[in-house]
C-alpha atoms as a PDB file:
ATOM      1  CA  UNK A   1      13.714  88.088 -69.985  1.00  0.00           C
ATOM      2  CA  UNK A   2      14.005  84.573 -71.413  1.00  0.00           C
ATOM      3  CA  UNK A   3      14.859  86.057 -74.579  1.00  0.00           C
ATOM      4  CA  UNK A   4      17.808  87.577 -73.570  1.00  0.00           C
ATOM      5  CA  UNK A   5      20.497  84.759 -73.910  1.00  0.00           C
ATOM      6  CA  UNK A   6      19.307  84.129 -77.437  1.00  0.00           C
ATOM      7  CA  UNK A   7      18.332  87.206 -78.642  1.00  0.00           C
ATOM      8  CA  UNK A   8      21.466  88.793 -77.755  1.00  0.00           C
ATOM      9  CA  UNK A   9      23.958  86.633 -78.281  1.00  0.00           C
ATOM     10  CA  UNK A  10      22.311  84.054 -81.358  1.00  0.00           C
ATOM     11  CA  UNK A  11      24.052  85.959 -83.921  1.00  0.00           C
ATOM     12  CA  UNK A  12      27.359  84.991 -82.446  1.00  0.00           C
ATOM     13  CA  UNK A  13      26.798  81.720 -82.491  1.00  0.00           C
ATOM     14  CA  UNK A  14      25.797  81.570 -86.245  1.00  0.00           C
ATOM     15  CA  UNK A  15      28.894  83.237 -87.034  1.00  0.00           C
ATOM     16  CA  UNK A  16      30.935  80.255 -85.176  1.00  0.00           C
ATOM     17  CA  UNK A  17      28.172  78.053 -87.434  1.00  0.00           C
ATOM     18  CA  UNK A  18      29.429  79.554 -90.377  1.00  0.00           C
ATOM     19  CA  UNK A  19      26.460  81.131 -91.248  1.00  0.00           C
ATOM     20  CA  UNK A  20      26.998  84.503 -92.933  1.00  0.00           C
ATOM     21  CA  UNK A  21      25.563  87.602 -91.514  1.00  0.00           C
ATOM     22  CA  UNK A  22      23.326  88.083 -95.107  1.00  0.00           C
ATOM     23  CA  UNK A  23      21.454  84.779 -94.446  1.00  0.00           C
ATOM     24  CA  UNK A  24      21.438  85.568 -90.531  1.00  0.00           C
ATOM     25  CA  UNK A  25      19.255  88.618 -91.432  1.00  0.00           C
ATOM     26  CA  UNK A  26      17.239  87.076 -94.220  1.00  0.00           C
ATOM     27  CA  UNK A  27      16.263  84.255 -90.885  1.00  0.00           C
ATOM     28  CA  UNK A  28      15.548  87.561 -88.839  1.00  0.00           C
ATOM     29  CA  UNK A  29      13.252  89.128 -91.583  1.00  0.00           C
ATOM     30  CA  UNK A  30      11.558  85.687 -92.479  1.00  0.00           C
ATOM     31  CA  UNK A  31      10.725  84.985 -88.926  1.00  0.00           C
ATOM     32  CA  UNK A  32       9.327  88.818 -88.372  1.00  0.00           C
ATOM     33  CA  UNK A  33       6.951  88.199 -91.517  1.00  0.00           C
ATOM     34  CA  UNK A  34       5.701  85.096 -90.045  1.00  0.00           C
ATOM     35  CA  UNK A  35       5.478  86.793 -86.587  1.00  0.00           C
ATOM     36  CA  UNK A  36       3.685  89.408 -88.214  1.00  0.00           C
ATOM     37  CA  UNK A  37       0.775  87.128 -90.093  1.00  0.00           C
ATOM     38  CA  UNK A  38      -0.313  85.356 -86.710  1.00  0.00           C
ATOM     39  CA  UNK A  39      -0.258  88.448 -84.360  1.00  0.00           C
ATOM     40  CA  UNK A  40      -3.636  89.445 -84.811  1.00  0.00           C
ATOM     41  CA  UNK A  41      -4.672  85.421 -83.815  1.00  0.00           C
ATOM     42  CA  UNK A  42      -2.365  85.580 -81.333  1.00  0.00           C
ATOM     43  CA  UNK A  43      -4.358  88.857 -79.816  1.00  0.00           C
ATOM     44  CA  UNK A  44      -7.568  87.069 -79.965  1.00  0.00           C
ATOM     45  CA  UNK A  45      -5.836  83.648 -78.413  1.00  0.00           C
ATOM     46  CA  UNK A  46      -4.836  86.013 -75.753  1.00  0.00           C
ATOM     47  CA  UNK A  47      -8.079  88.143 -75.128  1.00  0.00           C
ATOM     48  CA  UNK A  48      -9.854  84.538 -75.168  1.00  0.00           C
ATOM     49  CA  UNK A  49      -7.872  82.782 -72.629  1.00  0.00           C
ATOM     50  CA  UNK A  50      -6.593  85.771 -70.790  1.00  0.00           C
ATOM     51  CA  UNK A  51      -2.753  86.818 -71.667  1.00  0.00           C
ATOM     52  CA  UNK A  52      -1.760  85.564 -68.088  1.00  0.00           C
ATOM     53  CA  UNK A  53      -2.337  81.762 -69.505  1.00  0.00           C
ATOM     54  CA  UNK A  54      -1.094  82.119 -72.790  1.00  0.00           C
ATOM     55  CA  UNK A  55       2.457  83.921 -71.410  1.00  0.00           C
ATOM     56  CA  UNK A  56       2.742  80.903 -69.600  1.00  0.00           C
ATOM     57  CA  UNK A  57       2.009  78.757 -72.772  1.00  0.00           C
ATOM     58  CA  UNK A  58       4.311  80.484 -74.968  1.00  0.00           C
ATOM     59  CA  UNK A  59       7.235  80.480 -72.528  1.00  0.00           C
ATOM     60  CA  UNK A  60       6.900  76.941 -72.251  1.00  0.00           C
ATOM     61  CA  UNK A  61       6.943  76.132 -75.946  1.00  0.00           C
ATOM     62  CA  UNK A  62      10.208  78.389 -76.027  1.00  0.00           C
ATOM     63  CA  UNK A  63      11.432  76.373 -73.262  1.00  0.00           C
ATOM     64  CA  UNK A  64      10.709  73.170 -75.382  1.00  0.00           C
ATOM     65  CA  UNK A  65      12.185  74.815 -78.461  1.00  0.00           C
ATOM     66  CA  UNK A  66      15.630  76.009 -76.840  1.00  0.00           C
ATOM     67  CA  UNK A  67      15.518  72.417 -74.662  1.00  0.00           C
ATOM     68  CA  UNK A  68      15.753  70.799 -78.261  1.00  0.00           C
ATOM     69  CA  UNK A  69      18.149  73.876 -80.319  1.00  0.00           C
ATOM     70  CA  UNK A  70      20.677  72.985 -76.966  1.00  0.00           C
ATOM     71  CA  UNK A  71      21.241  69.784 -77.963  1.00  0.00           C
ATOM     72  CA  UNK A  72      20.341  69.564 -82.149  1.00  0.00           C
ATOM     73  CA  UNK A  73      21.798  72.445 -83.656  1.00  0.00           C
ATOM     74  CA  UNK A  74      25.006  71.634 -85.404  1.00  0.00           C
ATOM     75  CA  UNK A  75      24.989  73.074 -88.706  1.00  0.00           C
ATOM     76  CA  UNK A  76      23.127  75.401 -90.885  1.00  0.00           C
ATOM     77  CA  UNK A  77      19.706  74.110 -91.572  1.00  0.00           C
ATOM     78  CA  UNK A  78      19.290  72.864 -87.753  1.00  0.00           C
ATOM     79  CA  UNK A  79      20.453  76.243 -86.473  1.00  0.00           C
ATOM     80  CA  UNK A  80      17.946  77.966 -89.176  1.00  0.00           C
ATOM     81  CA  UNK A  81      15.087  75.500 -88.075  1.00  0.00           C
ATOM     82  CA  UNK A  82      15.617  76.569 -84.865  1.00  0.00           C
ATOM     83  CA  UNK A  83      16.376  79.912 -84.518  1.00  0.00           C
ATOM     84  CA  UNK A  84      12.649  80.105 -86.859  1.00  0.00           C
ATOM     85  CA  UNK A  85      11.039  78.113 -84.057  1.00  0.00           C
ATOM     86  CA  UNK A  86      12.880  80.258 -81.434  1.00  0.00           C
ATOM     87  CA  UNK A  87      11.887  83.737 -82.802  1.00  0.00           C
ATOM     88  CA  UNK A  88       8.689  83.552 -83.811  1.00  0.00           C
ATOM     89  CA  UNK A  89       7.911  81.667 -80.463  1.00  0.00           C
ATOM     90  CA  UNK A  90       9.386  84.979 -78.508  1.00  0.00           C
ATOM     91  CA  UNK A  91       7.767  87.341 -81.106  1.00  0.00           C
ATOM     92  CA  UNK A  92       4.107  85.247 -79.877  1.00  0.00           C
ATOM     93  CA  UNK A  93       5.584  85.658 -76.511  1.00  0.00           C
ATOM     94  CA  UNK A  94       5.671  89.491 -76.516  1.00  0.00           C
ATOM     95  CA  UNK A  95       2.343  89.745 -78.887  1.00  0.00           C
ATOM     96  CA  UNK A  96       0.461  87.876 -75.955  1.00  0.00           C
ATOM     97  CA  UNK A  97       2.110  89.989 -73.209  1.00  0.00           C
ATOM     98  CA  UNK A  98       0.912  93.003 -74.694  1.00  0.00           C
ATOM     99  CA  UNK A  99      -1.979  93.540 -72.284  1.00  0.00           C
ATOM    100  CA  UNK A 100      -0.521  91.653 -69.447  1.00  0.00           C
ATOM    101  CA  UNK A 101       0.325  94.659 -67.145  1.00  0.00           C
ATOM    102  CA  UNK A 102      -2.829  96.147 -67.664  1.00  0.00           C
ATOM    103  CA  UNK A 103      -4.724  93.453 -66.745  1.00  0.00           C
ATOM    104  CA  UNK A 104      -2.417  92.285 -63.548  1.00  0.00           C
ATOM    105  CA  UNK A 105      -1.795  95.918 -62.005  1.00  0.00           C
ATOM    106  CA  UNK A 106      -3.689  97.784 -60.040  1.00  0.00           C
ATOM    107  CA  UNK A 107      -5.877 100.698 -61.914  1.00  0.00           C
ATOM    108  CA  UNK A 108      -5.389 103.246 -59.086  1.00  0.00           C
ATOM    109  CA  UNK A 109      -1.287 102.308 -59.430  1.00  0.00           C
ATOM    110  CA  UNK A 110      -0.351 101.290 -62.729  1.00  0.00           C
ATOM    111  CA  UNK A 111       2.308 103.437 -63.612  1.00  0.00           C
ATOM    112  CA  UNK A 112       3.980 102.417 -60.520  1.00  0.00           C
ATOM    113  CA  UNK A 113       4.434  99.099 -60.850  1.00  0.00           C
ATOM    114  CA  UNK A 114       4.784  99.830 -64.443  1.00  0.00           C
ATOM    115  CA  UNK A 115       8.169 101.966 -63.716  1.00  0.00           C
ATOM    116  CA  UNK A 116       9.523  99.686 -61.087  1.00  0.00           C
ATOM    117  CA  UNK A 117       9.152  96.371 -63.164  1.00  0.00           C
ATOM    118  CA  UNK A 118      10.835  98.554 -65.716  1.00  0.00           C
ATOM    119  CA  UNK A 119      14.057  99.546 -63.719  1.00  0.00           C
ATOM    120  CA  UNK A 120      13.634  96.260 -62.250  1.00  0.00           C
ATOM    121  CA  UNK A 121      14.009  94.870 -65.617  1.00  0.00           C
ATOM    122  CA  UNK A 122      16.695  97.550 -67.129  1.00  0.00           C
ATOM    123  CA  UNK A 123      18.644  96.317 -63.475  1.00  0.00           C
ATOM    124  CA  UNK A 124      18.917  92.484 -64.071  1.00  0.00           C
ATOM    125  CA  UNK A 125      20.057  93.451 -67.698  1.00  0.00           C
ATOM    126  CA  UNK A 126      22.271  95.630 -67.088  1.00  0.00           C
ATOM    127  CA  UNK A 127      23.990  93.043 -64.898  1.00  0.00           C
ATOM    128  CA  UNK A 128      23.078  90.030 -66.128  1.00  0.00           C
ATOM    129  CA  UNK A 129      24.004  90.501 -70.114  1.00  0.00           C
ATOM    130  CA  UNK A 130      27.479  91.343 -69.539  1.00  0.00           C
ATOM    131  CA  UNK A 131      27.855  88.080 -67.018  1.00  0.00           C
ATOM    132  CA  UNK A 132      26.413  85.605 -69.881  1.00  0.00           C
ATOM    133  CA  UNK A 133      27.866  87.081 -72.676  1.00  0.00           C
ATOM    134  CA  UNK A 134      31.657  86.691 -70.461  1.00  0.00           C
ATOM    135  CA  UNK A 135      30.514  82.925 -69.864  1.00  0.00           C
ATOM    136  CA  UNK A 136      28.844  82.448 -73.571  1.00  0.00           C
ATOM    137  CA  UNK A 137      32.368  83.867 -74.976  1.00  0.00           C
ATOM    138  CA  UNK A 138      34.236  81.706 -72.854  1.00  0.00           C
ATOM    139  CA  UNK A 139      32.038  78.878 -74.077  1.00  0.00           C
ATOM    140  CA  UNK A 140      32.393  79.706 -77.597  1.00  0.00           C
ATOM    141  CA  UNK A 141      28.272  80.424 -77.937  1.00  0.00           C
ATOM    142  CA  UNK A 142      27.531  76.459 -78.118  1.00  0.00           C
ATOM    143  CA  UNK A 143      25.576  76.988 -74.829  1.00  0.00           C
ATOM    144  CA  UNK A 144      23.075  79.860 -75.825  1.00  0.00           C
ATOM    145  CA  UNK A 145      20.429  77.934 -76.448  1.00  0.00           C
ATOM    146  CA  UNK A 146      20.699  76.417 -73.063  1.00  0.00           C
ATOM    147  CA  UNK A 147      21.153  79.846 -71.279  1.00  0.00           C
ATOM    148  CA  UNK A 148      17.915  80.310 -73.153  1.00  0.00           C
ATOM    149  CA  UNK A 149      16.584  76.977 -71.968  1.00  0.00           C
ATOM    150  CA  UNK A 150      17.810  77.740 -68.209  1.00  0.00           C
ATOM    151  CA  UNK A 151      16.363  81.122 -68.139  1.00  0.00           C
ATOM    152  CA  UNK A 152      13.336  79.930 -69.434  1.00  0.00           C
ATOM    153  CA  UNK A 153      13.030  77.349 -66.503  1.00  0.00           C
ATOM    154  CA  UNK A 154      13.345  80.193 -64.308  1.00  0.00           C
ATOM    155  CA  UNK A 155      10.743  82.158 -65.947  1.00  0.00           C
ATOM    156  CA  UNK A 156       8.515  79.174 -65.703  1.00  0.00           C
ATOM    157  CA  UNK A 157       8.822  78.325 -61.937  1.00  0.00           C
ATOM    158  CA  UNK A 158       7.891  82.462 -61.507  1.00  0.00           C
ATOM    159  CA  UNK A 159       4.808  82.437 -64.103  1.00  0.00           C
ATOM    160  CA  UNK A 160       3.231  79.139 -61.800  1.00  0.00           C
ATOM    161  CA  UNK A 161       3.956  80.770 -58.580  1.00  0.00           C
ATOM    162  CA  UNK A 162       2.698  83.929 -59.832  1.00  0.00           C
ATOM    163  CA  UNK A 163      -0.467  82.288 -60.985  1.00  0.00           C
ATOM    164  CA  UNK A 164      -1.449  80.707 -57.802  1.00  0.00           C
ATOM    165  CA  UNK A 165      -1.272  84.417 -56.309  1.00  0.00           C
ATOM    166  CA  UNK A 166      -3.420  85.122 -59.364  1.00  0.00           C
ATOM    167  CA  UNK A 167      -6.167  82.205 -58.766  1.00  0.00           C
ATOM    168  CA  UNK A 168      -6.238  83.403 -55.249  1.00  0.00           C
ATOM    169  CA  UNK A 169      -6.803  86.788 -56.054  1.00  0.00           C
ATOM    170  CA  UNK A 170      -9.837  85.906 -58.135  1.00  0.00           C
ATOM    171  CA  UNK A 171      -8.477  84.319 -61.215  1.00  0.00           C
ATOM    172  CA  UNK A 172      -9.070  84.811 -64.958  1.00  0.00           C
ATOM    173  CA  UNK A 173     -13.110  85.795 -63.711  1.00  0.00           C
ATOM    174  CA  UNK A 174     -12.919  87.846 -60.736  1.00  0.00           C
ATOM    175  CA  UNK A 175      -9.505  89.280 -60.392  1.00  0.00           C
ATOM    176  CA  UNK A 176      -8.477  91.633 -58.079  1.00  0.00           C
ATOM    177  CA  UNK A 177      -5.315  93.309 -57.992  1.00  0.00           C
ATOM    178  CA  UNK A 178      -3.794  93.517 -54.818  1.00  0.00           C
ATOM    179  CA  UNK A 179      -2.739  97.379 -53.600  1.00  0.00           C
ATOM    180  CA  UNK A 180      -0.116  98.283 -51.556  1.00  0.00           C
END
């Protein structure tokens, strides 16, 4: 979900930039093709370490990356250095998540927990992307790399409590999946 304030509501702010929508898409494509030539290392990173680890690695170099973008970005080539940085880091983000749930949820109840973190998920959007996109409008967009940056913090603080459960569940070796 740390991807939200940017990835929704980035093209906005480019537009207040004056950044044209044909070189906003060109940024999008660029940082898809780069996304797209370190996937497969990214999968191995991930199978190495275990995805758990690297999710938590990822979110915070996006934390670092939005951190910096909150307070550097103020024209065209800072915004384009950043929103690089900030896409291809969330395009990692997702490539290393990829096997997350499978290797965190129970065998016996995946699809389960698979459709409740979904309407979990679909529930906090559905409320919370209206409510930042009212307070990044009033705002005039300068803050969406922060929203990124603050929901990234949040994100954070979850991933380490989350990974003490995981340690004392067995860790990266031995994990069990608790069943309910």
């Amino acid at each position: 979900q740390e991807r939200i304030p940017a990835g929704t509501f980035i093209a906005f702010y480019a537009k207040k930039l004056g950044i044209g929508m044909d070189y906003y898409g060109k940024l999008g494509a660029a940082s898809y093709l780069v996304s797209l030539l370190i996937a497969y290392p990214l999968g191995v990173w991930a199978d190495r370490f275990h995805p758990l680890r690297c999710v938590m690695v990822t979110i915070a170099c996006y934390w670092v990356i939005s951190l910096a973008a909150g307070f550097l970005v103020c024209d065209r080539l800072t915004f384009s250095l950043a929103f690089m940085a900030q896409s291809v880091t969330a395009g990692a983000y997702y490539t290393v998540a990829a096997s997350l749930t499978m290797r965190l949820f129970p065998r016996s109840q995946f699809a389960q927990y698979g459709i409740v973190g979904g309407l979990l998920g679909g529930i906090v959007n559905a409320f919370a992307v209206p409510l930042l996109g009212i307070f990044l409008d009033c705002s005039g967009h300068q803050y969406t790399f922060l929203m990124a940056t603050a929901v990234s913090t949040l994100s954070l603080i979850l991933l380490f409590a989350y990974y003490r459960q995981f340690q004392a569940c067995g860790g990266v070796k031995n994990y069990v999946a608790p069943e309910f």
